[in-house]
C-alpha atoms as a PDB file:
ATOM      1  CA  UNK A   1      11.488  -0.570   1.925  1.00  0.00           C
ATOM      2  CA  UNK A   2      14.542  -0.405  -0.326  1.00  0.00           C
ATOM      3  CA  UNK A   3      14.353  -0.019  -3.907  1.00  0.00           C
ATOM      4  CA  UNK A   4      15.918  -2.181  -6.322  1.00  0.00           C
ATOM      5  CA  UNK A   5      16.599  -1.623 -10.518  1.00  0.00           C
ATOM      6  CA  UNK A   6      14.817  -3.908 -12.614  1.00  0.00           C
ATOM      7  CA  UNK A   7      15.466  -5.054 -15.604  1.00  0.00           C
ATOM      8  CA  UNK A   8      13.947  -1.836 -17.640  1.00  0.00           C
ATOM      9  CA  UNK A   9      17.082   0.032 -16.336  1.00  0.00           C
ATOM     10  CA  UNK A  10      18.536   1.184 -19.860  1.00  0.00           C
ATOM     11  CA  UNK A  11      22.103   1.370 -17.875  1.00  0.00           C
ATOM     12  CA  UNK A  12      22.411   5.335 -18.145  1.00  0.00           C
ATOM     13  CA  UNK A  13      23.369   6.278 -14.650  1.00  0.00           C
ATOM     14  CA  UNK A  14      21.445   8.822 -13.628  1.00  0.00           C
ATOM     15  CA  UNK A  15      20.170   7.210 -10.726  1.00  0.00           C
ATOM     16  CA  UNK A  16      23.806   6.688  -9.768  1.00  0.00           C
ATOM     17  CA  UNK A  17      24.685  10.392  -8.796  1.00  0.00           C
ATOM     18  CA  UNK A  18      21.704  10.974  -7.206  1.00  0.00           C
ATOM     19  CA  UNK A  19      21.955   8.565  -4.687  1.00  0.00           C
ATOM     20  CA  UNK A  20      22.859  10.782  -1.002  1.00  0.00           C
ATOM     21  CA  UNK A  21      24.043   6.908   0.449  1.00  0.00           C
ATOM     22  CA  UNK A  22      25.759   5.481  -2.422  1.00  0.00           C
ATOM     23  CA  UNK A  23      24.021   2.734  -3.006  1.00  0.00           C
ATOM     24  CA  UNK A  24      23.648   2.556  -6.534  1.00  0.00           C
ATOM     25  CA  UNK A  25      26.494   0.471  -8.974  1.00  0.00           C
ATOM     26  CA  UNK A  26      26.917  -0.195 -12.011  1.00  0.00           C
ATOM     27  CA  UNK A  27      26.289  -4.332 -12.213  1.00  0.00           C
ATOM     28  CA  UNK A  28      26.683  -6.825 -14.958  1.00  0.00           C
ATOM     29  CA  UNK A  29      23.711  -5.939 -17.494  1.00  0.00           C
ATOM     30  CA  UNK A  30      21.790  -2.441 -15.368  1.00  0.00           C
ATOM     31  CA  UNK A  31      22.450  -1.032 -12.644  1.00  0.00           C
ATOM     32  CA  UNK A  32      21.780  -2.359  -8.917  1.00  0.00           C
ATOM     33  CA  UNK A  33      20.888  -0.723  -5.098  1.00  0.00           C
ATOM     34  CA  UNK A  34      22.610  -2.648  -2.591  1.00  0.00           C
ATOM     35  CA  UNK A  35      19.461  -2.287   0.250  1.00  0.00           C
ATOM     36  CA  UNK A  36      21.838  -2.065   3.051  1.00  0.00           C
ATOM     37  CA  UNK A  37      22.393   1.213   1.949  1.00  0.00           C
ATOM     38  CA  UNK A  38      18.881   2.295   0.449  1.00  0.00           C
ATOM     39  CA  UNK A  39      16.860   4.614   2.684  1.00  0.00           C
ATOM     40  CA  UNK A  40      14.377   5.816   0.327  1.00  0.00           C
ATOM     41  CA  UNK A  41      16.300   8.935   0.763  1.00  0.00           C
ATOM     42  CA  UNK A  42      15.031   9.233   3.833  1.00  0.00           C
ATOM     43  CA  UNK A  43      16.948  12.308   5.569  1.00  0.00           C
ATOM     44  CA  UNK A  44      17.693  14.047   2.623  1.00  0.00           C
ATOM     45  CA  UNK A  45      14.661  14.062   0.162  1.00  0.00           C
ATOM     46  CA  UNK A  46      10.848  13.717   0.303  1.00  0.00           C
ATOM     47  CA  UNK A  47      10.938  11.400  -2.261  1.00  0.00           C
ATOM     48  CA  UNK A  48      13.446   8.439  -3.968  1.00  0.00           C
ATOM     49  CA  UNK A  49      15.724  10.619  -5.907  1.00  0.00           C
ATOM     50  CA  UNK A  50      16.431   7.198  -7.948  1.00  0.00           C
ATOM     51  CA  UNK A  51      13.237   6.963  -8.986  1.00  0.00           C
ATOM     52  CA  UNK A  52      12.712  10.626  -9.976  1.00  0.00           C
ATOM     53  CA  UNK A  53      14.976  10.932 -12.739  1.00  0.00           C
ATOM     54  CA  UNK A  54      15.416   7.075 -14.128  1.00  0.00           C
ATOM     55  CA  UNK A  55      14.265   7.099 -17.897  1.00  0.00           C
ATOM     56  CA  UNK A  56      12.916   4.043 -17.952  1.00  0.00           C
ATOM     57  CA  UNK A  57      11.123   3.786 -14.344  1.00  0.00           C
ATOM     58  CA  UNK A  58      13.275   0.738 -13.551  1.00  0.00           C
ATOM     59  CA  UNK A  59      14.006   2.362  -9.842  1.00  0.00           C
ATOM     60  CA  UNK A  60      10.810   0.404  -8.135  1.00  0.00           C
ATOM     61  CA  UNK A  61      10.031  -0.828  -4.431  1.00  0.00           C
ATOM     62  CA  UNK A  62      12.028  -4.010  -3.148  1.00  0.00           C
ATOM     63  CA  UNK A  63       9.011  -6.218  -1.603  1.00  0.00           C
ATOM     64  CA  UNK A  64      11.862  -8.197  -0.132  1.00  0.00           C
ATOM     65  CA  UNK A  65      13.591  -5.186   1.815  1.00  0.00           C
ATOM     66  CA  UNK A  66      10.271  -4.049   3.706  1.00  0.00           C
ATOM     67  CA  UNK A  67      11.279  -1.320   6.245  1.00  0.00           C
ATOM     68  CA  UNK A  68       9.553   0.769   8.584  1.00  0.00           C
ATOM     69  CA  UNK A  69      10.209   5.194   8.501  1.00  0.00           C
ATOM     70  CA  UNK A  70      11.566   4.481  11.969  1.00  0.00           C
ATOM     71  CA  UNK A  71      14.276   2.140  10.906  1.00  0.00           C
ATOM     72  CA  UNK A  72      15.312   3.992   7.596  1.00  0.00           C
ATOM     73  CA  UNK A  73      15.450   7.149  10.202  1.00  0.00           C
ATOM     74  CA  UNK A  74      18.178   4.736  12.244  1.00  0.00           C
ATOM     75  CA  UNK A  75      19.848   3.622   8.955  1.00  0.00           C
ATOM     76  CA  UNK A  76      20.616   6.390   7.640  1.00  0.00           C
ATOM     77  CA  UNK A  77      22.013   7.789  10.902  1.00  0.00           C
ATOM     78  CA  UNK A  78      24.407   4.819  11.453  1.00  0.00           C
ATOM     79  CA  UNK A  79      25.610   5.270   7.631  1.00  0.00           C
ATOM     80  CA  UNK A  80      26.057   9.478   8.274  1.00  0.00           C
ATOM     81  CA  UNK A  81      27.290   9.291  11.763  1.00  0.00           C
ATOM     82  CA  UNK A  82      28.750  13.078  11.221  1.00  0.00           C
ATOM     83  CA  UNK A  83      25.932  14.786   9.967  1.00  0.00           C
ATOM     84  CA  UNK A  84      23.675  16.073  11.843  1.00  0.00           C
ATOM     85  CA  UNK A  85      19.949  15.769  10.775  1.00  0.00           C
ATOM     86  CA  UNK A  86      17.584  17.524  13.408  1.00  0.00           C
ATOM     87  CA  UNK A  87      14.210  17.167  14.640  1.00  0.00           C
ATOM     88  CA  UNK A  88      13.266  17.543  11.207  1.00  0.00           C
ATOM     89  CA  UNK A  89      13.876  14.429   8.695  1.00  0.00           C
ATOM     90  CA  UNK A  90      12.756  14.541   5.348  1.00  0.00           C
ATOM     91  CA  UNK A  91      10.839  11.848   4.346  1.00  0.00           C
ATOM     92  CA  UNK A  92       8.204  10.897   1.716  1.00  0.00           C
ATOM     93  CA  UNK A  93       6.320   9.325   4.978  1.00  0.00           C
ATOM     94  CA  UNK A  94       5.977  13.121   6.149  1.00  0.00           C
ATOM     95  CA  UNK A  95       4.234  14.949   3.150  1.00  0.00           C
END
């Protein structure tokens, strides 16, 4: 499932850079994940680089953005059509 940024998020960015699909703004009052683009870093880390280095733990799981591994897998091919990923995906599903 996507993750979103609660209210918690202190608004530092350091979620922002982190982010391999650029996903993560700057909104109104914190910042936000837009889930179209959120694969749970799926193909690049084994775990939500978001949530590893926010502060304030405000990078959580989106209950409303449920996804399977299979479809983040197909996600974030379609949004890196150029890069080539292997038989080998990282993926917090495969630790």
């Amino acid at each position: 499932m996507a993750l979103k940024i609660t209210e918690d998020c202190i608004a530092c960015g350091a979620c922002e850079a982190e982010c391999p699909n650029s996903a993560i703004s700057p909104g109104d009052e914190f910042y936000t994940i837009d889930p179209d683009k959120c694969s749970e870093c799926v193909g690049f880390f084994d775990e939500e680089q978001c949530a590893a280095v926010c502060p304030s733990d405000a990078c959580v799981p989106d209950p409303d953005h449920q996804e399977t591994e299979e479809q983040l897998i197909a996600k974030v091919k379609q949004l890196h059509p150029d890069k080539e990923f292997g038989d080998s995906i990282a993926s917090k599903y495969s630790k």
